[in-house]
Protein backbone atom coordinates (compact mmCIF):
# COMPACT_ATOMS: atom_id res chain seq x y z
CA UNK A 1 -6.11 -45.48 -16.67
CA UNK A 2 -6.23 -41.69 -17.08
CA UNK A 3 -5.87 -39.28 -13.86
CA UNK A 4 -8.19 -36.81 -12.68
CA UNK A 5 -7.29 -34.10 -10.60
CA UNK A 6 -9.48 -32.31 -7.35
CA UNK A 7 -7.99 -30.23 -4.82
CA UNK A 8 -10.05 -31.58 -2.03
CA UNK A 9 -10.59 -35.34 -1.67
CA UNK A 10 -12.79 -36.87 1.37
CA UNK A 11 -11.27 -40.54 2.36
CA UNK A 12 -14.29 -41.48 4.71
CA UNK A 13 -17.28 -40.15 2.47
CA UNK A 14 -18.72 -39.54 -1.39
CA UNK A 15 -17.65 -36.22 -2.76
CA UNK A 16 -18.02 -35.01 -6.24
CA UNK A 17 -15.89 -34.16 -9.09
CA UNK A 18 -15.07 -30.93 -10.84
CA UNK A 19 -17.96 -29.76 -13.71
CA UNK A 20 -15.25 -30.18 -15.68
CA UNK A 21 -13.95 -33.28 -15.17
CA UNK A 22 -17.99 -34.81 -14.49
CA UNK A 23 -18.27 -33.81 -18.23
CA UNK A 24 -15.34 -35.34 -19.56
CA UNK A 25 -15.74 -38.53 -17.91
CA UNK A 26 -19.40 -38.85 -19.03
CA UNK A 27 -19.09 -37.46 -22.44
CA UNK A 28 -15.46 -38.32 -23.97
CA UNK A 29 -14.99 -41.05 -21.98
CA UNK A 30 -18.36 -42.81 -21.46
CA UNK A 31 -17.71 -43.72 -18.06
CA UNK A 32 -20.71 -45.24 -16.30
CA UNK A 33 -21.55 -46.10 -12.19
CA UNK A 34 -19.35 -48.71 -11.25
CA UNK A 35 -16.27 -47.69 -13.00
CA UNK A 36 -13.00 -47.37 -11.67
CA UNK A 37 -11.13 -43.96 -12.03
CA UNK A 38 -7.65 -42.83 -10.87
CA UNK A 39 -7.23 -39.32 -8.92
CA UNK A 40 -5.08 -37.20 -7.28
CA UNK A 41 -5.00 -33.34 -5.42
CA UNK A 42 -2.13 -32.52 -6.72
CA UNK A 43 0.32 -33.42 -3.43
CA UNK A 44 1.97 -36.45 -4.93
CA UNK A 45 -0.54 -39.18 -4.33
CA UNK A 46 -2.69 -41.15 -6.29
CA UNK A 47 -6.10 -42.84 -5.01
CA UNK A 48 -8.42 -45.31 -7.26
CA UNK A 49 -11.79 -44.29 -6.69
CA UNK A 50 -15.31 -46.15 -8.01
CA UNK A 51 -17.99 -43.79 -9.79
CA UNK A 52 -21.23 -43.97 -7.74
CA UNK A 53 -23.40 -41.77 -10.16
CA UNK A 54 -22.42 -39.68 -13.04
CA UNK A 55 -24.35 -37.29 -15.41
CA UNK A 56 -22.88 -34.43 -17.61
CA UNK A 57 -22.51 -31.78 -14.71
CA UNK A 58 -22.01 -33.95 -12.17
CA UNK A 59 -20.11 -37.24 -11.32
CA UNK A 60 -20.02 -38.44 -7.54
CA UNK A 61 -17.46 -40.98 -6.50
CA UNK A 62 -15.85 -42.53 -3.03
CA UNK A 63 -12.12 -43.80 -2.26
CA UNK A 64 -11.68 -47.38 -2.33
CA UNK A 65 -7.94 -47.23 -1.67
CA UNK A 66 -4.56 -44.70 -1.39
CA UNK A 67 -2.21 -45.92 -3.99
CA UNK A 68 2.16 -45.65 -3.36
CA UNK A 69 3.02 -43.57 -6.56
CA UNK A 70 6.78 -43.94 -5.38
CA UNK A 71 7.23 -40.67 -6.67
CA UNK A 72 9.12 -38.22 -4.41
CA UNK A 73 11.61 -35.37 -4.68
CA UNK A 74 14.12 -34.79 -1.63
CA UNK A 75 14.57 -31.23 -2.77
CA UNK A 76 11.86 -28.66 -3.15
CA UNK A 77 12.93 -26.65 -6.72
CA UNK A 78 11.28 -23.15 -6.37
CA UNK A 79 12.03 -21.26 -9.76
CA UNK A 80 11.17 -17.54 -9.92
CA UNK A 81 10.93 -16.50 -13.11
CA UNK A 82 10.40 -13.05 -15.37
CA UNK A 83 7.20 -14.10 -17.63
CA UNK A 84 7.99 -13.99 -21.43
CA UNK A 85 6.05 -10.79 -23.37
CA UNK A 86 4.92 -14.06 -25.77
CA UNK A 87 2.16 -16.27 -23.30
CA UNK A 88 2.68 -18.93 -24.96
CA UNK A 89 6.17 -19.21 -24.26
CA UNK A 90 5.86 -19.11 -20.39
CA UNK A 91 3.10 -21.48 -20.59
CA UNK A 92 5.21 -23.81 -22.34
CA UNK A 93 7.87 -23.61 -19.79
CA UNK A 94 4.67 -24.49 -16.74
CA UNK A 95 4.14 -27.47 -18.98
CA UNK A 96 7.32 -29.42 -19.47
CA UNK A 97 8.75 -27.81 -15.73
CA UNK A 98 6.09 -29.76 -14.70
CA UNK A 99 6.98 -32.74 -16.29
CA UNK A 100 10.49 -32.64 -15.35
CA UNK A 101 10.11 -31.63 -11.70
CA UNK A 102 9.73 -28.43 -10.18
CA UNK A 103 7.92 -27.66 -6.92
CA UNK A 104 7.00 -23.92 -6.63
CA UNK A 105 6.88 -20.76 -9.59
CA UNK A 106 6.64 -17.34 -8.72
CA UNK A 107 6.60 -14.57 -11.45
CA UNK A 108 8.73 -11.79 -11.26
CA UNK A 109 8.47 -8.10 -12.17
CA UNK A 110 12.08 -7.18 -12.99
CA UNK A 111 13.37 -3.97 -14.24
CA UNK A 112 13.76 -5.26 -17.86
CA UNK A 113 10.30 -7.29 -17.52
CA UNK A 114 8.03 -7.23 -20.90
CA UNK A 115 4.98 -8.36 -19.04
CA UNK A 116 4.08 -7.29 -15.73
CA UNK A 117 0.70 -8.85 -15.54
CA UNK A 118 -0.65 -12.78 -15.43
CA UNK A 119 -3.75 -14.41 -15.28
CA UNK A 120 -2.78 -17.09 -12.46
CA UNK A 121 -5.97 -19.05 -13.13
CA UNK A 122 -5.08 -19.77 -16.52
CA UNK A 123 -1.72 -20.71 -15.41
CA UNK A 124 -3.16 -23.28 -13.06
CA UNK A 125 -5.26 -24.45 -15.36
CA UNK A 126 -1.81 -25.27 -17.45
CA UNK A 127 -0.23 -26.67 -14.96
CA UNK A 128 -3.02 -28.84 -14.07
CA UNK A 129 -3.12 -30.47 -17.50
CA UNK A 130 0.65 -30.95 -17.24
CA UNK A 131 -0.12 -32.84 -13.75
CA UNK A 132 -2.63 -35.22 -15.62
CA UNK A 133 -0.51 -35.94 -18.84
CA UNK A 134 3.22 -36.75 -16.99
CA UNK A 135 1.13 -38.70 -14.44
CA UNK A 136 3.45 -37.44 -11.21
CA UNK A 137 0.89 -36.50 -9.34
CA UNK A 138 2.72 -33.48 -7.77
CA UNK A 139 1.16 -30.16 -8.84
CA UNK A 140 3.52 -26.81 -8.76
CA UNK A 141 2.45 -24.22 -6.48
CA UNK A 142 1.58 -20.94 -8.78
CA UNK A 143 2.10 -18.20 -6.62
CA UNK A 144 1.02 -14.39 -7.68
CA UNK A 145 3.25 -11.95 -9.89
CA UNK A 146 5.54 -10.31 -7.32
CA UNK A 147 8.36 -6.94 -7.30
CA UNK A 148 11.48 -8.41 -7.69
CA UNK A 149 12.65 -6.77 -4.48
CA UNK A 150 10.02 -8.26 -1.97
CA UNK A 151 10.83 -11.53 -3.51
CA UNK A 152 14.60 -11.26 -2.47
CA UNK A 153 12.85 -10.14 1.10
CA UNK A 154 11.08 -13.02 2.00
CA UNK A 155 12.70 -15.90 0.82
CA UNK A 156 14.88 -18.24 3.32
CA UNK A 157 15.76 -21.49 0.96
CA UNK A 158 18.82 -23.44 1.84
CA UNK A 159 20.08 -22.50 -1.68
CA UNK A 160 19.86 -20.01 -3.47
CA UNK A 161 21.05 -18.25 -6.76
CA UNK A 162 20.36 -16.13 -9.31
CA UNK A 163 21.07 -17.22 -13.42
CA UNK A 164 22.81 -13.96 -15.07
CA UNK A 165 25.18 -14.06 -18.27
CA UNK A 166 28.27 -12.73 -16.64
CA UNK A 167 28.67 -15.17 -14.02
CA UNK A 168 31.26 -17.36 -14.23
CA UNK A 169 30.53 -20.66 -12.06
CA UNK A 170 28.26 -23.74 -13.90
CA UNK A 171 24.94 -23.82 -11.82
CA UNK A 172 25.63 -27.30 -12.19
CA UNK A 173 28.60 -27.63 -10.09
CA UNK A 174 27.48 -26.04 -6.82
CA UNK A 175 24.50 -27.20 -6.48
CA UNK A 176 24.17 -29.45 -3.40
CA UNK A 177 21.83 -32.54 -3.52
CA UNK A 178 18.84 -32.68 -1.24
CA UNK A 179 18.67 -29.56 -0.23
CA UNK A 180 15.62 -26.89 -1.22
CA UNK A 181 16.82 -24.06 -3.37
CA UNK A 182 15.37 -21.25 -5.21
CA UNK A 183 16.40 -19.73 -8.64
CA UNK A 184 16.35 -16.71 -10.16
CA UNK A 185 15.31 -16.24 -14.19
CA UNK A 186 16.00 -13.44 -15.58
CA UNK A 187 13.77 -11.61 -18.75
CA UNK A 188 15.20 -11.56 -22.11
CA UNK A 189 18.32 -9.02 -21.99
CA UNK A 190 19.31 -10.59 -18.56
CA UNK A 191 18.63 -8.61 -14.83
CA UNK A 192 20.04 -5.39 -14.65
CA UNK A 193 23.10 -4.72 -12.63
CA UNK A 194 21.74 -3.20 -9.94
CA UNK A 195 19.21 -6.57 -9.34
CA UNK A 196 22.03 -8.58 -9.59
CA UNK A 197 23.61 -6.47 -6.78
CA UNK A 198 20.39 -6.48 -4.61
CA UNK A 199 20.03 -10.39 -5.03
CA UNK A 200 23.61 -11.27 -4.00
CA UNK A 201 23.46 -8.92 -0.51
CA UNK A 202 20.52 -11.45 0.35
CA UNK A 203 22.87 -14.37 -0.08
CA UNK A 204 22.33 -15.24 -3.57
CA UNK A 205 24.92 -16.42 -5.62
CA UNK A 206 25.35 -15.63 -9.17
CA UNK A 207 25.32 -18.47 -11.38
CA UNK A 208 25.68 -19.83 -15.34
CA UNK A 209 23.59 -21.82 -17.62
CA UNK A 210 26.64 -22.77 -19.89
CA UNK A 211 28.06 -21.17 -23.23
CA UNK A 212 24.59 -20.42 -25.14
CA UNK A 213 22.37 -17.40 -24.74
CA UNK A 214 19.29 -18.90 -23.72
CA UNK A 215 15.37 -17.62 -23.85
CA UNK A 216 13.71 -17.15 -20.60
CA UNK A 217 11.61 -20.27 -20.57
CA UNK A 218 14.72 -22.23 -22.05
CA UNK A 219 17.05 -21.13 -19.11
CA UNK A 220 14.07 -21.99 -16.48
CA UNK A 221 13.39 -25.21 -18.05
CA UNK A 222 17.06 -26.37 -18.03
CA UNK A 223 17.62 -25.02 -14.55
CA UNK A 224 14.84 -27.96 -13.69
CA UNK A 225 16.46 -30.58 -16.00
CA UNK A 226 19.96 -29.60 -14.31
CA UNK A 227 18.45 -29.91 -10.82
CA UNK A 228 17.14 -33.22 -11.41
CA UNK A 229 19.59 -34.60 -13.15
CA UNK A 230 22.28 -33.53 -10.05
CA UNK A 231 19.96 -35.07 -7.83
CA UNK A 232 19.71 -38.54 -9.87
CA UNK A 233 23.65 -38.82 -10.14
CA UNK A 234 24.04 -38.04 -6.30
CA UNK A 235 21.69 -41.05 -5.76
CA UNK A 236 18.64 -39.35 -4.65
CA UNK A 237 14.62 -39.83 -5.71
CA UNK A 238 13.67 -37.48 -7.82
């Protein structure tokens, strides 16, 4: 059964679908009143729901039940990350972060940053289709393009570190399972000295990927697989 995805779903009463989704389920699909359709808002549950009436702009629908996806993280993974000067290559990053486990993205303007500006609702919509097609049920929160510097400012997780090519400890090895933790990615040609400076006086600790010289969205995307896969050897859900 393919998922749907709404931000907002009522338990007690009918509530409609998305435009978007209306039309797919009435067009591509051919889905008619009385059907049965799977649905989520994106906080790690799923919910089968029966179609009450549908049309091309609009398809209503009520709850019938709250399903256990057994799906659940005990960390929260927020990665903040310097968006790539190619789109595409960030975008591919929201997709298969998404499908390996990540929580929370926040770009980055860095000092060596090629793009300072991104369209967040495009983003969402990425990571929205991501949601539907690994079939979690957990949607990333996309937050806003931020300075570098106000980051470091407001963020209290447990854990926290920053990805740079001259450190010398394996991110691998210190991370401790279960706890929340934010990481830092870096834009190609790495943070400059002075960021990695600023980010270590706010208690975060400078950290390697391994031997290669990785992309941007590579190093993000393996910081997730590393997190999770720590996480699954120390016995915990991912």
């Amino acid at each position: 059964m393919e998922l749907f995805f709404i931000s907002e779903i009522h338990l007690q009463e009918p509530f409609s679908l998305p435009e978007e989704e209306s039309k797919h389920l009435y067009k591509v699909l051919r889905h008619v009143a009385g059907d049965h359709i799977r649905i989520t808002d994106g906080s790690g549950k799923y919910y089968t729901a029966v179609i009450d009436s549908i049309s091309q702009k609009q398809c209503t629908i009520h709850i019938l039940r709250e399903e256990n996806t057994g799906i659940s993280r005990s960390y929260h993974l927020h990665v903040a990350i310097a968006p790539t000067k190619n789109n595409e290559r960030f975008e591919w990053f929201l997709e298969k972060g998404t499908e390996i486990g990540m929580d929370e993205i926040t770009p980055l303007i860095c000092r060596h940053s090629e793009r300072r500006e991104l369209k967040t609702e495009r983003m969402n919509k990425i990571l929205i289709a991501a949601l539907k097609q690994c079939g979690t049920g957990k949607l990333p929160l996309m937050n806003e393009i931020t300075d570098f510097r106000k980051f470091l400012e407001k963020n209290n997780e447990a854990q926290k570190f920053i990805c740079t090519m001259g450190a010398q400890e394996y991110i691998g090895m210190k991370i401790i399972p279960g706890k929340n933790a934010v990481v830092l990615i870096g834009p190609e040609g790495d943070f400059h000295q002075s960021e990695i400076d600023q980010a270590m006086e706010y208690g975060f600790i400078p950290v390697s990927l391994g031997h290669s010289r990785l992309r941007t969205e590579t190093a993000a995307l393996m910081t997730c697989a590393i997190f999770a896969n720590v996480n699954t050897i120390q016995g915990n859900k991912i």
